[in-house]
N, C-alpha and C. Protein backbone atom coordinates (compact mmCIF):
# COMPACT_ATOMS: atom_id res chain seq x y z
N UNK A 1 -175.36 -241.72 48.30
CA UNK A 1 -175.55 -242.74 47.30
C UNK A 1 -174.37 -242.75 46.34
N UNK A 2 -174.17 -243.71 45.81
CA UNK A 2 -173.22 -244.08 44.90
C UNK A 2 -174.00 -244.27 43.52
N UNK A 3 -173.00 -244.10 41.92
CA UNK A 3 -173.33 -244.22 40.87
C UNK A 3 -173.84 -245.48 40.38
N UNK A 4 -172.86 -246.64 41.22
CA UNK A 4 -173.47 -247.64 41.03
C UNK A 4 -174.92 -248.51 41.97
N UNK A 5 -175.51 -247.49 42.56
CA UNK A 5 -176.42 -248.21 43.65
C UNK A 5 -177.66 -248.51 42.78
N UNK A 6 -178.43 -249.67 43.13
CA UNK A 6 -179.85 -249.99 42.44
C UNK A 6 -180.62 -248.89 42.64
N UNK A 7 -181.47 -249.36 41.46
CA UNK A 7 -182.97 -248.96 41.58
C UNK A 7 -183.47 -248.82 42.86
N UNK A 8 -183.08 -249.90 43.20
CA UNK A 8 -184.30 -250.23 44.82
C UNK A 8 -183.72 -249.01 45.94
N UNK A 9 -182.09 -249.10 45.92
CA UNK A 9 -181.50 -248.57 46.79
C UNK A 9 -181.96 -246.81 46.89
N UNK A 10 -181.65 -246.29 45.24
CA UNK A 10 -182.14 -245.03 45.29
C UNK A 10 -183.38 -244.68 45.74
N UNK A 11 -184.42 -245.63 45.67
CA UNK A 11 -186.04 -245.29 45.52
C UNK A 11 -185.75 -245.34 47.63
N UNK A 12 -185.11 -246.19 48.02
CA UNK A 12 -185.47 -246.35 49.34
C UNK A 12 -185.05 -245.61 50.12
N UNK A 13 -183.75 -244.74 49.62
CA UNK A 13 -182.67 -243.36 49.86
C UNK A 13 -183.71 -242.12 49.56
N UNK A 14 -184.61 -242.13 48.32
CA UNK A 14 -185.55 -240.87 48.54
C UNK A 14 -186.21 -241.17 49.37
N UNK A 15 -187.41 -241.71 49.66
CA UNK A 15 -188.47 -242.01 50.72
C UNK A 15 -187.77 -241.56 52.24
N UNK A 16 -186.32 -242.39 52.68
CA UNK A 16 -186.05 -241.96 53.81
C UNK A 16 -185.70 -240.45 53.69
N UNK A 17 -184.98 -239.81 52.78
CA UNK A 17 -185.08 -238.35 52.85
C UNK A 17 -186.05 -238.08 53.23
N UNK A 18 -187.04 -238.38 52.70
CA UNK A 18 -188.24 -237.61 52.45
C UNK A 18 -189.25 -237.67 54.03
N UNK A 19 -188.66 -238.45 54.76
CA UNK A 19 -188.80 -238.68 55.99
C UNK A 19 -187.71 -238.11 57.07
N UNK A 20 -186.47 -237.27 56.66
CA UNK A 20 -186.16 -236.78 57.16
C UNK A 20 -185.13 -237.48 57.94
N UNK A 21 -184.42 -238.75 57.55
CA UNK A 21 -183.35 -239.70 57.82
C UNK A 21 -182.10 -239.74 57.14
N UNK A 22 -180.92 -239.38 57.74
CA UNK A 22 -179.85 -239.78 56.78
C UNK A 22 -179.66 -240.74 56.10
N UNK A 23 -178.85 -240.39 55.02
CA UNK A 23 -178.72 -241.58 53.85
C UNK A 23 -177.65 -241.57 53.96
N UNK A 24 -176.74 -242.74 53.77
CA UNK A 24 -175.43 -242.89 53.51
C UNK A 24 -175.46 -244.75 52.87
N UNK A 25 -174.87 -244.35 51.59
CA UNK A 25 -174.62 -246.08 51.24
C UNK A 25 -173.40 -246.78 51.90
N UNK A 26 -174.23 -247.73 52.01
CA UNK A 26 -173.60 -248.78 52.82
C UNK A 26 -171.93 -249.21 52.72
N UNK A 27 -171.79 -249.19 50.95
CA UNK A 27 -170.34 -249.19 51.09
C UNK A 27 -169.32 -248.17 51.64
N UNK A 28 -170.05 -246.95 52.05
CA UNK A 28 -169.21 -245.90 52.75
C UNK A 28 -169.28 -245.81 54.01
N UNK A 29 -170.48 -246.72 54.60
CA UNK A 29 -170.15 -246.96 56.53
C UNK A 29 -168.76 -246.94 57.02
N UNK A 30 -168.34 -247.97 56.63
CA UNK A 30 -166.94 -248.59 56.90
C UNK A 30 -166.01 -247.43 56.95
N UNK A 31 -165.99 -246.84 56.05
CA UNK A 31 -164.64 -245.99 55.74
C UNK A 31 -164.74 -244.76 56.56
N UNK A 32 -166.49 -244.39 56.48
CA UNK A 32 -167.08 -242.92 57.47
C UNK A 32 -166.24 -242.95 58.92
N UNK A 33 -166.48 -244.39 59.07
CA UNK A 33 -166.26 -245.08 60.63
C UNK A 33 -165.07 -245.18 61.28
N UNK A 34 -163.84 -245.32 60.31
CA UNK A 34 -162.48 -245.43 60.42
C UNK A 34 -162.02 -244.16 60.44
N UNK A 35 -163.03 -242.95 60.02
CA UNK A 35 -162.55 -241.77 59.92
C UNK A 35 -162.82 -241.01 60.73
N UNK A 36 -163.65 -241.49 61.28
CA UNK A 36 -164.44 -240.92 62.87
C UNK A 36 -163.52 -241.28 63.27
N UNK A 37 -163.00 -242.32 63.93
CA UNK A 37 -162.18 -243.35 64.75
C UNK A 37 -160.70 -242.44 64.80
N UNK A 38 -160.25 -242.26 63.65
CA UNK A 38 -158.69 -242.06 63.61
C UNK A 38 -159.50 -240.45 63.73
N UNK A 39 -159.94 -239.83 63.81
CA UNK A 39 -159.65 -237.91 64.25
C UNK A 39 -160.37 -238.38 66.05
N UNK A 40 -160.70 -238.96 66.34
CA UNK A 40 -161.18 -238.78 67.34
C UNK A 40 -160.11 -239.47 68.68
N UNK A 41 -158.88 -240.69 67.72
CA UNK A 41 -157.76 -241.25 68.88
C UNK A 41 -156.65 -239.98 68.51
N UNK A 42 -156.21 -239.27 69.94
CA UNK A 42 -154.88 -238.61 69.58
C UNK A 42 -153.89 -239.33 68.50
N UNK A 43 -153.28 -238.58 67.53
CA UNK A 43 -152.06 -239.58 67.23
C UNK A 43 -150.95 -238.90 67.77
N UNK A 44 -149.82 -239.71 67.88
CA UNK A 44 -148.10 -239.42 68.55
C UNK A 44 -148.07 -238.13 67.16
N UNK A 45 -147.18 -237.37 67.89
CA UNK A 45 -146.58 -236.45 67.20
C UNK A 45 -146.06 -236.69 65.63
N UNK A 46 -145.61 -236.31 65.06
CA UNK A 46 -144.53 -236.82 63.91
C UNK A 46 -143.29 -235.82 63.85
N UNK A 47 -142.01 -237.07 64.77
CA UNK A 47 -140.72 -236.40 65.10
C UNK A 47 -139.96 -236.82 64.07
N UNK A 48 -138.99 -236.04 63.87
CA UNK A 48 -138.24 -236.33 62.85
C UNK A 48 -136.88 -237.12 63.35
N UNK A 49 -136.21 -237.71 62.43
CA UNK A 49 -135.11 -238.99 62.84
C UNK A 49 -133.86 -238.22 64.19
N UNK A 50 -133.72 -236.79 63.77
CA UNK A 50 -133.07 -235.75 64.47
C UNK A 50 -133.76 -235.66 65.88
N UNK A 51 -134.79 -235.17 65.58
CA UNK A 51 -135.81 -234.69 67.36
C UNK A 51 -135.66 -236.00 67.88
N UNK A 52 -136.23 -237.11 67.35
CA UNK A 52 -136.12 -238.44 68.04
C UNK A 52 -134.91 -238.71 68.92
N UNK A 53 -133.89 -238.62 68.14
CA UNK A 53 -132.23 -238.60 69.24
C UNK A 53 -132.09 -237.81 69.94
N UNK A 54 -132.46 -236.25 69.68
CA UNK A 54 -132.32 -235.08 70.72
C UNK A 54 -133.01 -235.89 71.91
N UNK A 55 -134.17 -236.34 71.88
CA UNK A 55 -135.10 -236.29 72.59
C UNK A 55 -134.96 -237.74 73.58
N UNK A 56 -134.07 -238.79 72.94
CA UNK A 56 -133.30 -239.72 73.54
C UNK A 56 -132.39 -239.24 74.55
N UNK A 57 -131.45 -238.59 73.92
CA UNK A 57 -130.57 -237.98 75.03
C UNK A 57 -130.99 -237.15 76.13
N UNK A 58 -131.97 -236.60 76.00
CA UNK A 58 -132.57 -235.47 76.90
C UNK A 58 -133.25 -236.88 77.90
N UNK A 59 -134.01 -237.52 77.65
CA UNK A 59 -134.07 -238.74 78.33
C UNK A 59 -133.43 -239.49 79.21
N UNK A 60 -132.18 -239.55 78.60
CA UNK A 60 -130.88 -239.94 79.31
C UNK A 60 -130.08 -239.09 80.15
N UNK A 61 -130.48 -237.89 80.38
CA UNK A 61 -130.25 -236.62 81.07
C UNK A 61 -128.83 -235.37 80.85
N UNK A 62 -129.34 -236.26 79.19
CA UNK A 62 -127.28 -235.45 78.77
C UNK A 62 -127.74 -233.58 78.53
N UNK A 63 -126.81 -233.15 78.52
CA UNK A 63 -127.10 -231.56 78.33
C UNK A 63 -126.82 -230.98 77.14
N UNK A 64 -127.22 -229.99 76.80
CA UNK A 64 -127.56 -229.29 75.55
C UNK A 64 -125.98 -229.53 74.51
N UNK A 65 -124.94 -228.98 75.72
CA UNK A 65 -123.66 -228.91 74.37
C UNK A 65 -123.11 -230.35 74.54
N UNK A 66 -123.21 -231.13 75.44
CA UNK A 66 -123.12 -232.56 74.94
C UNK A 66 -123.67 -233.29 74.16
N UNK A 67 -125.12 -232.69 73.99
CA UNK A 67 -125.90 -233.52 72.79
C UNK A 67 -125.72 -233.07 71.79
N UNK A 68 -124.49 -231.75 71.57
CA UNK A 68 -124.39 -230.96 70.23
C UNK A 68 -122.88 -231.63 69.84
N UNK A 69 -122.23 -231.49 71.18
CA UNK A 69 -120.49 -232.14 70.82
C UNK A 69 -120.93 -233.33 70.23
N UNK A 70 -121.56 -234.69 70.74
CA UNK A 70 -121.60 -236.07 70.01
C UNK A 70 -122.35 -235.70 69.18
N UNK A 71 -123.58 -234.98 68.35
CA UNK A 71 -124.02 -234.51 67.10
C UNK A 71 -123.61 -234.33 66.11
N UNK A 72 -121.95 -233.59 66.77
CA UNK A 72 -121.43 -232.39 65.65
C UNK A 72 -122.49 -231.58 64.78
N UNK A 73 -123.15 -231.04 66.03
CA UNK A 73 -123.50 -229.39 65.62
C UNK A 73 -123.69 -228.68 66.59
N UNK A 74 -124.10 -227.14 66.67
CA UNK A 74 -124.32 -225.95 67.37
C UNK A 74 -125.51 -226.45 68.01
N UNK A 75 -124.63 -225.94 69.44
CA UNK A 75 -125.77 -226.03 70.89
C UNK A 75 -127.04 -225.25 70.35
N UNK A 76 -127.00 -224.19 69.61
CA UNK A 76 -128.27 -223.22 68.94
C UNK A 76 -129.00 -224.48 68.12
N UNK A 77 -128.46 -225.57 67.63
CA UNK A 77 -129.07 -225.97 66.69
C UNK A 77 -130.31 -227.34 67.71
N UNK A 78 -129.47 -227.96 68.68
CA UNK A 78 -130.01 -229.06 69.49
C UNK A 78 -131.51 -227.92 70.30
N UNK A 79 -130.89 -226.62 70.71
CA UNK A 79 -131.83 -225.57 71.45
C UNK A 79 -132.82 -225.60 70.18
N UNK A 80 -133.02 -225.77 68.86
CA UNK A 80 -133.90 -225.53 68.08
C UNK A 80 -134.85 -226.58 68.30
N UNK A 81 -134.11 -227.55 68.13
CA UNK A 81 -134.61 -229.57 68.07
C UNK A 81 -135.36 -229.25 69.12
N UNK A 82 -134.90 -228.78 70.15
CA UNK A 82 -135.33 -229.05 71.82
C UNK A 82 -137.08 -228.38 71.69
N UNK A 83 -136.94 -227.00 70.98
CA UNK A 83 -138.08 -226.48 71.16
C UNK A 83 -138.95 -226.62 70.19
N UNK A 84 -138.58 -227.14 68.81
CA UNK A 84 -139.88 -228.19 68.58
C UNK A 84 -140.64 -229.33 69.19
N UNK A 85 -139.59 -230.00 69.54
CA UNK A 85 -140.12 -231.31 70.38
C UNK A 85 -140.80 -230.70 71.23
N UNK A 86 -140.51 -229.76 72.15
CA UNK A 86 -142.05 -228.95 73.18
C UNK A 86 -143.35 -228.85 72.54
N UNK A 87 -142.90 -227.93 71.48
CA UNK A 87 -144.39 -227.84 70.72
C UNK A 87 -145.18 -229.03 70.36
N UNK A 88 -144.52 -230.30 69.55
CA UNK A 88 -144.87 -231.15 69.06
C UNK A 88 -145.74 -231.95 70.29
N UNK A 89 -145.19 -231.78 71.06
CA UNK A 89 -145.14 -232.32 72.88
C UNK A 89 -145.89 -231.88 73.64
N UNK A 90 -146.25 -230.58 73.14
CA UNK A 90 -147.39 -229.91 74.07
C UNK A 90 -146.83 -229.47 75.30
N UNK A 91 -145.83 -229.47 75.48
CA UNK A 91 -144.87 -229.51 77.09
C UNK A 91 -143.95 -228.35 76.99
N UNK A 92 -143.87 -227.84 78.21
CA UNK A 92 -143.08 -226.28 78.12
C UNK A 92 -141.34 -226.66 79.10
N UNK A 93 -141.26 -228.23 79.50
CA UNK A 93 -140.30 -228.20 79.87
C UNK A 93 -139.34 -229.57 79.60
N UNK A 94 -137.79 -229.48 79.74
CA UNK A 94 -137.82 -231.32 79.55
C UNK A 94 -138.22 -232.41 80.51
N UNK A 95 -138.34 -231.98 81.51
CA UNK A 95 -139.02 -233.57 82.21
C UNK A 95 -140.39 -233.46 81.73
N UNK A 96 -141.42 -232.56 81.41
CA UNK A 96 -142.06 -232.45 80.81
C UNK A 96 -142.24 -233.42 79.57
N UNK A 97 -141.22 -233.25 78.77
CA UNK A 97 -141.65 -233.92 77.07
C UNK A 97 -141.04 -235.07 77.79
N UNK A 98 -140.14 -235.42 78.26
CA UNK A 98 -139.69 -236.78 78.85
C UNK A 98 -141.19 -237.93 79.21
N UNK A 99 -141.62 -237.55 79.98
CA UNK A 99 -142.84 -238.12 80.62
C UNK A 99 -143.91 -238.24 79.29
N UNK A 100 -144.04 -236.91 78.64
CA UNK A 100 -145.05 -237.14 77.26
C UNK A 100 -144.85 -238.24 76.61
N UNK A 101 -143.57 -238.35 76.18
CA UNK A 101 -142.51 -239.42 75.05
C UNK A 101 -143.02 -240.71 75.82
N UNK A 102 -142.63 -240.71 77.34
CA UNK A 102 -142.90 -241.96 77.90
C UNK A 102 -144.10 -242.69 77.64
N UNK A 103 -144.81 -241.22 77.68
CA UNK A 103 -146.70 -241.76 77.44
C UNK A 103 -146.72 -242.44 76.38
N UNK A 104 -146.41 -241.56 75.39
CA UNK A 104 -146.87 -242.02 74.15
C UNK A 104 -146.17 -242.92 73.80
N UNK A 105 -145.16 -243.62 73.94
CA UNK A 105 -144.27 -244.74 73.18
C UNK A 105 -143.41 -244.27 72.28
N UNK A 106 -142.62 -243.17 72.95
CA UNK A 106 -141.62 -242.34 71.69
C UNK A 106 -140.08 -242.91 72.07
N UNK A 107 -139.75 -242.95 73.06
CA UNK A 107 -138.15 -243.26 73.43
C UNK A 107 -137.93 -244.86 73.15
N UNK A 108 -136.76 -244.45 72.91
CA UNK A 108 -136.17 -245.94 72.52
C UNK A 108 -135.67 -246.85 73.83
């Protein structure tokens, strides 16, 4: 129940307690419902602007110190990118997260 619900509403919210029925006011269906809804659809990962390009190129089948030479940074650093995107990915390999990305609508 809400602070602002009637008379009628509260009196009809005890009785169904009292019968052993959930109560929920009506203006909170809606929102209960959207909240069911969104924990219950997977959502896509959340990659960052970095993993996203690693994860382009790995797509495109370029290799670790090529995706670090056009980066300009350390192959250690793309090997970092690489193994979040697994985790994020659920996937222990790159054709692996390749195919995930595909699923989900991640590659450009």
């Amino acid at each position: 129940m809400l602070k602002d619900s009637t008379r009628g509403e509260i009196v009809k919210a005890v009785l169904d307690c009292a019968q052993g029925r959930d109560v929920v006011a009506p203006a909170l269906v809606g929102g209960l419902a959207a909240e069911i809804r969104q924990r219950a659809e997977p959502s896509a990962p959340v990659l960052s602007a970095r993993e996203r390009e690693v994860l382009n190129r790995i797509a495109r089948g370029q290799s670790i110190p090529t995706i670090a030479g056009e980066l300009y940074v350390a192959p250690s650093t793309v090997k970092t990118h690489v193994q979040r995107l697994y985790e994020k990915l659920g996937v222990s390999d790159r054709a692996a997260a390749v195919a995930e990305a595909m699923r989900q609508g991640l590659l450009n």
